[in-house]
N, C-alpha and C. Protein backbone atom coordinates (compact mmCIF):
# COMPACT_ATOMS: atom_id res chain seq x y z
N UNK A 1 213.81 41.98 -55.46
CA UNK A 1 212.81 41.02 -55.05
C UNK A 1 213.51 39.81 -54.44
N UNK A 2 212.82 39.09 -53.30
CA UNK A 2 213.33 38.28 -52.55
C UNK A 2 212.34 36.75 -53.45
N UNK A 3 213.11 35.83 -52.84
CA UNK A 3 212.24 34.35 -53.56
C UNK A 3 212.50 33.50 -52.64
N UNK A 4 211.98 32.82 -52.13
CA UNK A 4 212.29 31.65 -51.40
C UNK A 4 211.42 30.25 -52.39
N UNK A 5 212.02 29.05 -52.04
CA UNK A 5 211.50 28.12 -52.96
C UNK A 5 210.26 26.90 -51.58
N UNK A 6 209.43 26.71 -52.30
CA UNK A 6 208.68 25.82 -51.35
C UNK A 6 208.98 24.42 -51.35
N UNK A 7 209.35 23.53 -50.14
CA UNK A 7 209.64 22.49 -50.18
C UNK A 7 207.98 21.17 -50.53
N UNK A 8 208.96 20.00 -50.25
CA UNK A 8 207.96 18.89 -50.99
C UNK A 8 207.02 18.96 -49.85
N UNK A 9 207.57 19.50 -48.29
CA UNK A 9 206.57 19.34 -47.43
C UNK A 9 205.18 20.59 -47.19
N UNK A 10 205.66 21.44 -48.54
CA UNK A 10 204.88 23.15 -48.17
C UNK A 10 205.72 23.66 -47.33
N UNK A 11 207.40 23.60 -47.14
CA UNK A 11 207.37 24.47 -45.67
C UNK A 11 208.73 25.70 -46.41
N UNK A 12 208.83 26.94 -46.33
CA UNK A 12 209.79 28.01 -46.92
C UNK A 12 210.71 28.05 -45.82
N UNK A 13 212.16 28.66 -46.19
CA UNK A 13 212.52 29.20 -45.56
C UNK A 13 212.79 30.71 -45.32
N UNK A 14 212.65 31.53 -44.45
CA UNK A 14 212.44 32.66 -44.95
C UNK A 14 213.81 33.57 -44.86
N UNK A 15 214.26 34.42 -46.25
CA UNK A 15 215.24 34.78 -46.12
C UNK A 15 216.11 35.27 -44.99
N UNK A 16 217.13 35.24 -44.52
CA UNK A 16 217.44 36.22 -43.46
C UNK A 16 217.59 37.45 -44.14
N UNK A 17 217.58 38.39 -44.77
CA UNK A 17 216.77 39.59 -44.68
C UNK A 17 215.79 40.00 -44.72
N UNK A 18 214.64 38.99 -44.67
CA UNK A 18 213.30 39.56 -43.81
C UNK A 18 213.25 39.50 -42.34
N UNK A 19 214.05 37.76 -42.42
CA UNK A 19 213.90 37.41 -40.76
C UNK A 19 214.71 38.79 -39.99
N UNK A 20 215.42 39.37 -40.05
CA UNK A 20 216.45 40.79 -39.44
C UNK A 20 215.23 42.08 -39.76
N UNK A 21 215.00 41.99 -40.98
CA UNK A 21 214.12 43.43 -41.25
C UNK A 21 212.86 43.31 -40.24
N UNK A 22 212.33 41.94 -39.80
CA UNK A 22 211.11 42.00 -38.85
C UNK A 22 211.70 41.23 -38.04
N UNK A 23 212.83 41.22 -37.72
CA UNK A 23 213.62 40.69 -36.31
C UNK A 23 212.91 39.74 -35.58
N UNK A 24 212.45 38.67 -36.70
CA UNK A 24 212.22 37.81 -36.38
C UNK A 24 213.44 36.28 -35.59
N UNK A 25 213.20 35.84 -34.81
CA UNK A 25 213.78 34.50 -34.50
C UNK A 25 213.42 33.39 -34.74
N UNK A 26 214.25 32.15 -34.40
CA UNK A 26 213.86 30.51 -34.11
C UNK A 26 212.85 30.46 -32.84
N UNK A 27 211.38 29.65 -33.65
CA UNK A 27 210.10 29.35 -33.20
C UNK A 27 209.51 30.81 -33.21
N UNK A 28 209.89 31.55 -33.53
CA UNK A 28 208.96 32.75 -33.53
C UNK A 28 207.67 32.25 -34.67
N UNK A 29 206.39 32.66 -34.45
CA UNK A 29 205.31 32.26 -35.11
C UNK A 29 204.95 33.67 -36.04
N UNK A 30 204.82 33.31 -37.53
CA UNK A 30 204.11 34.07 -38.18
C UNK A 30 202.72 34.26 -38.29
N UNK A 31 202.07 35.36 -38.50
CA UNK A 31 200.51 35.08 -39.19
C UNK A 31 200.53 35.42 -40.89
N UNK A 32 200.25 34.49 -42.25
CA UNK A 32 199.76 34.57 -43.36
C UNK A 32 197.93 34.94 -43.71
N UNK A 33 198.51 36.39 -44.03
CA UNK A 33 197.11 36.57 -44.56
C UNK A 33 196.97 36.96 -46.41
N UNK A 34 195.93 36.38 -46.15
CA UNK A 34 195.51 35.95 -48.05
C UNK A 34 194.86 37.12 -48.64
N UNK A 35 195.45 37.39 -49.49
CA UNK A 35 194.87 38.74 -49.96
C UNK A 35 194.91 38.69 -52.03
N UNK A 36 193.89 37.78 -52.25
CA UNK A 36 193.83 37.51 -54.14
C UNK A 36 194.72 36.98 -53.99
N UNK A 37 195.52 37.08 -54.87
CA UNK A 37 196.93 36.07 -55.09
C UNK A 37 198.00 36.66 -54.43
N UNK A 38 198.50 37.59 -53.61
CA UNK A 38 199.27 37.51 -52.88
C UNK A 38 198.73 37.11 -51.16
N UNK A 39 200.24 36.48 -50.59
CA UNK A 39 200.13 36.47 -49.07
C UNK A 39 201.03 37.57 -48.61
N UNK A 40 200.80 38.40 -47.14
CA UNK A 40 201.34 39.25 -46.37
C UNK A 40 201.72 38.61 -45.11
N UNK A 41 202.78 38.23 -44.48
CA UNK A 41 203.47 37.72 -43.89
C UNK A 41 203.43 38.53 -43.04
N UNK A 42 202.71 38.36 -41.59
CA UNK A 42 203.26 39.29 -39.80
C UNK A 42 203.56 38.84 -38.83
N UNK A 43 204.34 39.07 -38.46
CA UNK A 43 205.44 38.51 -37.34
C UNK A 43 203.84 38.21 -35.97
N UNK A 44 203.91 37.11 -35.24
CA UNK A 44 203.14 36.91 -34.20
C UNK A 44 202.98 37.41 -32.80
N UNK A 45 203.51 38.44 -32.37
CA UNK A 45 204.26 38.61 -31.38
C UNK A 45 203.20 38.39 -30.11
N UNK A 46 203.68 37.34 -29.19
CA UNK A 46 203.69 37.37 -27.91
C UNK A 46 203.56 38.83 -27.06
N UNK A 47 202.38 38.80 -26.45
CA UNK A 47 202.27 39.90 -25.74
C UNK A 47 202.36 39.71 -24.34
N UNK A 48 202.91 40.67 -23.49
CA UNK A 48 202.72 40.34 -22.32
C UNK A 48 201.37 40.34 -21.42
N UNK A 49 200.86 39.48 -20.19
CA UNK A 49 199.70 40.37 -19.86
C UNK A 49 199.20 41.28 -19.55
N UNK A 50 200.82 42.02 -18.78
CA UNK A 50 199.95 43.81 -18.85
C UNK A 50 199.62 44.05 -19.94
N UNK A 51 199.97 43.82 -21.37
CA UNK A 51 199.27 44.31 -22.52
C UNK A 51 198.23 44.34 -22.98
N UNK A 52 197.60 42.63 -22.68
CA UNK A 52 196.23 42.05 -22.80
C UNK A 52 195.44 42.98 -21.47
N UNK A 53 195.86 43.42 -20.45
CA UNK A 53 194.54 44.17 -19.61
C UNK A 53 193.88 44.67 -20.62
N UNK A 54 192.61 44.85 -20.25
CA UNK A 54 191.50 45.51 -20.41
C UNK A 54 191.03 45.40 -22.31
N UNK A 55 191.57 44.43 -22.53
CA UNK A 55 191.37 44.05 -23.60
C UNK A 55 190.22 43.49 -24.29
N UNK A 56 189.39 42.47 -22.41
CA UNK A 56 188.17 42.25 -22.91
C UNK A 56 187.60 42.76 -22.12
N UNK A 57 185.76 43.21 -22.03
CA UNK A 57 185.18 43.72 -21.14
C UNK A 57 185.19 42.67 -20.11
N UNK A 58 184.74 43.45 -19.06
CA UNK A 58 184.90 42.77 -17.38
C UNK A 58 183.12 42.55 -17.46
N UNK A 59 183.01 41.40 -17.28
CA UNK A 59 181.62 41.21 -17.24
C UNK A 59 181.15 41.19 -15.59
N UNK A 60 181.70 41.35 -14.67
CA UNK A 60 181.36 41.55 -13.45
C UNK A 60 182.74 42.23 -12.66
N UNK A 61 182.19 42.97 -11.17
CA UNK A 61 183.35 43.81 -10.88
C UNK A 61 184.53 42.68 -10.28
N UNK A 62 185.39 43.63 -10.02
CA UNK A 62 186.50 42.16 -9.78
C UNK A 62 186.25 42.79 -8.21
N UNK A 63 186.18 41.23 -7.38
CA UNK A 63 185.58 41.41 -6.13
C UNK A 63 186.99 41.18 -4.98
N UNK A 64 187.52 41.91 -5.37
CA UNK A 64 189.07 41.92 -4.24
C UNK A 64 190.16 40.65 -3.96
N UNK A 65 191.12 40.90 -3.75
CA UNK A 65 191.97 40.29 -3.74
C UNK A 65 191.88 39.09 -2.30
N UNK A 66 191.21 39.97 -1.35
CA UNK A 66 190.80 39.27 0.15
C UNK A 66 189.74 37.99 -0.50
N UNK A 67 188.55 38.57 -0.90
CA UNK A 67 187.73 37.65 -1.28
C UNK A 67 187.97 36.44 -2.30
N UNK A 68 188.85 36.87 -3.14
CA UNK A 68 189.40 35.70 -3.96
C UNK A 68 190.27 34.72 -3.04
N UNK A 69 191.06 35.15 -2.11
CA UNK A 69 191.64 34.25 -0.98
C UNK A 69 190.53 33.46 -0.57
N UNK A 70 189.97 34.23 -0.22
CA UNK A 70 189.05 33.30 0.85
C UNK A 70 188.13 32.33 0.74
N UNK A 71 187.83 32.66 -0.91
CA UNK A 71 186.75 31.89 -1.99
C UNK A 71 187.81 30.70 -2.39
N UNK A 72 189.29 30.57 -2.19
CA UNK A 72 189.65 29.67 -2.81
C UNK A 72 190.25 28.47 -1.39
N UNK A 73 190.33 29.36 -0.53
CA UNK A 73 190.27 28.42 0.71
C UNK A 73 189.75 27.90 0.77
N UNK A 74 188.18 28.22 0.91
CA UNK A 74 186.49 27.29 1.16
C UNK A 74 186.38 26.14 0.08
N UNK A 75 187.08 26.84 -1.00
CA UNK A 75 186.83 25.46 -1.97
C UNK A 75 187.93 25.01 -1.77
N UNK A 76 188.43 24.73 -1.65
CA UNK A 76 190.32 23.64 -1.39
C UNK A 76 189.50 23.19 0.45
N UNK A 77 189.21 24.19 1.11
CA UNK A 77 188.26 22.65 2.25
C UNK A 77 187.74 21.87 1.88
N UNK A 78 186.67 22.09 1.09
CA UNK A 78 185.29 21.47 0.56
C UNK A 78 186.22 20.25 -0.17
N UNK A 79 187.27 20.08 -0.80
CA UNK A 79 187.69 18.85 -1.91
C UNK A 79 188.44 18.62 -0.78
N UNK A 80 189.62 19.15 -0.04
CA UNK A 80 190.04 18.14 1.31
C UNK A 80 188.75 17.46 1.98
N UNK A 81 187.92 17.96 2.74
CA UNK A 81 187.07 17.23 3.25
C UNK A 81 186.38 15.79 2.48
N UNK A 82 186.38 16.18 1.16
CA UNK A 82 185.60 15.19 0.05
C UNK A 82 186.58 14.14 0.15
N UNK A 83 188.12 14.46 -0.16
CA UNK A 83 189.01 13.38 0.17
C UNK A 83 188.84 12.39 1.06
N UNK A 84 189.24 13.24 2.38
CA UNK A 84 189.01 12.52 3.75
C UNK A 84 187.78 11.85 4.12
N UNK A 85 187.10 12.16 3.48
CA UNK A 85 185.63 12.12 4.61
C UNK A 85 184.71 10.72 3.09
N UNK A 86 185.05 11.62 2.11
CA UNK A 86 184.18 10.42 0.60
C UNK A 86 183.43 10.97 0.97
């Protein structure tokens, strides 16, 4: 059995043989979940966004790559003009 001691601020350090067994690093973020009187400790991991695709539903179709150009032109005129013009 492993022990770590809690400081005056609440904060542990966590052994390095967990931090290696879940190859964890410095600033890596844990999640604590509460379960009765024990906690289960899981590593946070950063996902990339190809991972997150399709993760949430698409509430409308995605309307092309042309049209997103062109939708973002018209609006970047529209706030130049607002500039220039008030």
């Amino acid at each position: 059995m492993i022990t770590a001691t809690i400081t005056a601020k609440g904060q542990i350090t966590i052994p390095s043989y967990v931090r290696k067994a879940l190859n964890l690093k410095s600033r890596d973020q844990v999640i604590f979940i509460v379960e009765g009187e024990r906690a289960i400790l899981i590593p946070a991991r950063r996902r990339s966004i190809m991972e997150l695709r399709g993760s949430l539903p698409a509430t409308a179709p995605f309307p092309g790559h042309q049209e997103i150009r062109d939708e973002v032109r018209r609006q970047r005129g529209e706030e130049l003009a607002q500039e220039t013009c008030g």
